[in-house]
Protein backbone atom coordinates (compact mmCIF):
# COMPACT_ATOMS: atom_id res chain seq x y z
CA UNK A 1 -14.86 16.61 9.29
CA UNK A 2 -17.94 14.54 8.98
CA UNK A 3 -20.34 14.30 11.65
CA UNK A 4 -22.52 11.21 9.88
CA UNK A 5 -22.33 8.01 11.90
CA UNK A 6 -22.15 6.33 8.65
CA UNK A 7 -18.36 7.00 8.43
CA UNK A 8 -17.80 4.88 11.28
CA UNK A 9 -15.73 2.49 9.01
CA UNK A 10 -13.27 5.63 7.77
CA UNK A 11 -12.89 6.54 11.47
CA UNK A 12 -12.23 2.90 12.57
CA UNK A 13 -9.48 2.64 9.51
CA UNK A 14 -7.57 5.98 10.98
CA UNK A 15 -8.18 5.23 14.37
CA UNK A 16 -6.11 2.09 13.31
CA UNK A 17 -3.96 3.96 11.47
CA UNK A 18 -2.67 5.79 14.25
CA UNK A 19 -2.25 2.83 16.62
CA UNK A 20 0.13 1.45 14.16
CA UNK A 21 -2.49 -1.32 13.44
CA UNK A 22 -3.37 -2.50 9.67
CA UNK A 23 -6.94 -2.22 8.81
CA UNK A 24 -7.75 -5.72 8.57
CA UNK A 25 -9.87 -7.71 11.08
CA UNK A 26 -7.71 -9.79 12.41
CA UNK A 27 -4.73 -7.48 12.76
CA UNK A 28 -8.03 -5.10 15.02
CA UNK A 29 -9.06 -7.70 16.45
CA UNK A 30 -6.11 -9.30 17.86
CA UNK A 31 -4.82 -5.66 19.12
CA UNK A 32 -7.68 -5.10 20.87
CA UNK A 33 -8.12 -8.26 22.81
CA UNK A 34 -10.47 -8.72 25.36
CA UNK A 35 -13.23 -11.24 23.54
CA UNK A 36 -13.44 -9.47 20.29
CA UNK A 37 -12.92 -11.74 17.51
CA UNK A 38 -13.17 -10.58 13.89
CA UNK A 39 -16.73 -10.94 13.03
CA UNK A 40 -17.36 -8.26 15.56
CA UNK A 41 -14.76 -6.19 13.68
CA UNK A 42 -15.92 -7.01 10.58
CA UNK A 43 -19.60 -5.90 11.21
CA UNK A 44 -17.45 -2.50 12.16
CA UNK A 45 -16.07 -2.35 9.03
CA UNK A 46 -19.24 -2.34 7.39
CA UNK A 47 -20.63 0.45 9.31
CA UNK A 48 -22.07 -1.20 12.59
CA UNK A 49 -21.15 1.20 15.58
CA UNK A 50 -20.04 -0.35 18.38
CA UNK A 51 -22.50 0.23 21.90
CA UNK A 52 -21.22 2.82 23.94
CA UNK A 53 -18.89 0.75 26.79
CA UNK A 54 -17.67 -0.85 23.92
CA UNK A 55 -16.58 2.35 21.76
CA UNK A 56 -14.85 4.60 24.77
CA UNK A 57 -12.92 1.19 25.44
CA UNK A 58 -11.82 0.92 21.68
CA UNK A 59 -11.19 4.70 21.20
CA UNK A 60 -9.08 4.45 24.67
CA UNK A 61 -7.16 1.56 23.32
CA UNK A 62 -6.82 3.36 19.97
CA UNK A 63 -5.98 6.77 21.84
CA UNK A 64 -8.21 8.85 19.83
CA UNK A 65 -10.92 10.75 21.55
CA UNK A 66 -14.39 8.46 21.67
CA UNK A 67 -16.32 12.23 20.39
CA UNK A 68 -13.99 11.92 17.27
CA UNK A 69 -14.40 7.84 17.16
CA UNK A 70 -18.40 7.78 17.53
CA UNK A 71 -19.61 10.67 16.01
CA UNK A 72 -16.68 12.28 13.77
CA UNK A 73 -17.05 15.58 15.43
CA UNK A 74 -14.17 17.48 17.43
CA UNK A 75 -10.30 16.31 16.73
CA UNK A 76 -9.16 12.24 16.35
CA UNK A 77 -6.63 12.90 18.89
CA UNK A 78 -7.68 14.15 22.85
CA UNK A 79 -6.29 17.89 23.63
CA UNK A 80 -3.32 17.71 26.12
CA UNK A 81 -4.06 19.72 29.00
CA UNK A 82 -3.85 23.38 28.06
CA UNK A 83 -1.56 23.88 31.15
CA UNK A 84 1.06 21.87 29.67
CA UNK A 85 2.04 23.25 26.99
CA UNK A 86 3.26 27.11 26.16
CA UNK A 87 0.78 29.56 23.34
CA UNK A 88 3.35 28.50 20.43
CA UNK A 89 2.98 24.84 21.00
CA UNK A 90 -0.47 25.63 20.84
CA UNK A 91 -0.62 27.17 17.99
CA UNK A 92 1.21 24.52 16.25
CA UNK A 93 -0.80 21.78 17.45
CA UNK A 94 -3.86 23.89 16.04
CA UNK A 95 -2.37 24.54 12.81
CA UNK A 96 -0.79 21.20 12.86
CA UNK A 97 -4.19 19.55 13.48
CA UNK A 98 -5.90 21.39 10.52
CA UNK A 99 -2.99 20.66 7.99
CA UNK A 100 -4.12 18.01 5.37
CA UNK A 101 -2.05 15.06 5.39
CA UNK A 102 0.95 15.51 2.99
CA UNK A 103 1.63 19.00 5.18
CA UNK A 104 1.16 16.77 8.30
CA UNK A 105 3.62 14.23 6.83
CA UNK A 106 5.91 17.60 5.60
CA UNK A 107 5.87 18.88 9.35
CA UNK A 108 6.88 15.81 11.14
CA UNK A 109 9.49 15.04 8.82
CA UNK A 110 10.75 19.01 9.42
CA UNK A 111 10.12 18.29 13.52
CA UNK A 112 12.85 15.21 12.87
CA UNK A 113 15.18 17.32 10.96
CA UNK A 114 15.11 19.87 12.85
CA UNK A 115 16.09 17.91 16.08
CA UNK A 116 18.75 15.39 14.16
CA UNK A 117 20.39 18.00 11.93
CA UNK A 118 23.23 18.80 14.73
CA UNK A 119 24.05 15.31 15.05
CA UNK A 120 24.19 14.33 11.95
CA UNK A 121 25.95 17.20 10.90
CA UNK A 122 28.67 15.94 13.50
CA UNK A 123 28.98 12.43 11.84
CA UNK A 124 28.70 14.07 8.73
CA UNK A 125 25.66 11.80 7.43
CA UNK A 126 22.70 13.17 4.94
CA UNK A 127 20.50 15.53 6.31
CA UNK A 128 16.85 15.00 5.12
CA UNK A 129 15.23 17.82 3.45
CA UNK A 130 11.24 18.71 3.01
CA UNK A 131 10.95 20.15 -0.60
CA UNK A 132 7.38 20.53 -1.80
CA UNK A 133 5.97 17.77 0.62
CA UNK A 134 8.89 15.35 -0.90
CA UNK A 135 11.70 13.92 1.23
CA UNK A 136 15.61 14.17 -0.03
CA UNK A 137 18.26 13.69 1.49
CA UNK A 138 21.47 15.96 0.63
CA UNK A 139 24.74 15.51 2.06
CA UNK A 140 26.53 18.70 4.30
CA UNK A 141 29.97 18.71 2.00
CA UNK A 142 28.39 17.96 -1.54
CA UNK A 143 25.18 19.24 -1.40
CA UNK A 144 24.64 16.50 -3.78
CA UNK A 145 21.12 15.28 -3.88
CA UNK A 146 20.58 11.59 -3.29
CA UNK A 147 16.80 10.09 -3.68
């Protein structure tokens, strides 16, 4: 991960990203509220860094860590307590965190699977599969492959 400041735009976009919000100035804007209109976001999106009160509020409203959001160092997500969670779920949040994206996208798809498969083996409905980082879904009886 980058450490420049100048990536402050790429962080903003992912940081957006993850909040479910479009990366356009309006759509940041209006999620964030509070007297920002879009100019402000716009000089943001072409690599203005927010002052500091400003940037721990966004990153909090965001829910990425304000490390990740001002500098690029460290994870985009905050740690949960280590306390909370067992050594295998750390692990795969580690490995998870270090995956590149189409793994990322691979494992959460898997994660849903994994926790819908006995229901919708019940109702018999398709069951998604994760095949080379590509989604198909293949029904229990036929294992016929649908797309």
């Amino acid at each position: 991960m980058s450490n420049k400041v100048d990536d402050f735009p790429d962080r903003l976009m992912k940081a957006a990203a993850h909040a479910g919000i479009s990366y356009s100035q309006a759509a940041i804007a209006g999620f964030l509220g509070e007297g920002l209109n879009r100019q402000t976001v716009d000089t943001w999106m072409n690599g203005s860094v927010p002052k500091a009160d400003t940037l721990f509020w966004t990153a909090d409203k965001f829910g990425v860590d304000p490390r990740w959001f001002a500098t690029g160092a460290g994870e985009m997500l905050p740690r949960p307590v280590s306390s909370e969670l067992k050594p295998d779920e750390e692990d795969l949040l580690s490995r998870y965190q270090h995956a590149d994206d189409r793994w990322k996208a691979a494992l959460v798809m898997l994660s849903r699977v994994a926790t819908e498969q006995p229901l919708a083996a019940a109702r018999r409905e398709p069951l998604r599969r994760v095949r080379n980082g590509e989604v198909a879904e293949v029904y229990r009886k036929t294992k016929k492959r649908v797309t």
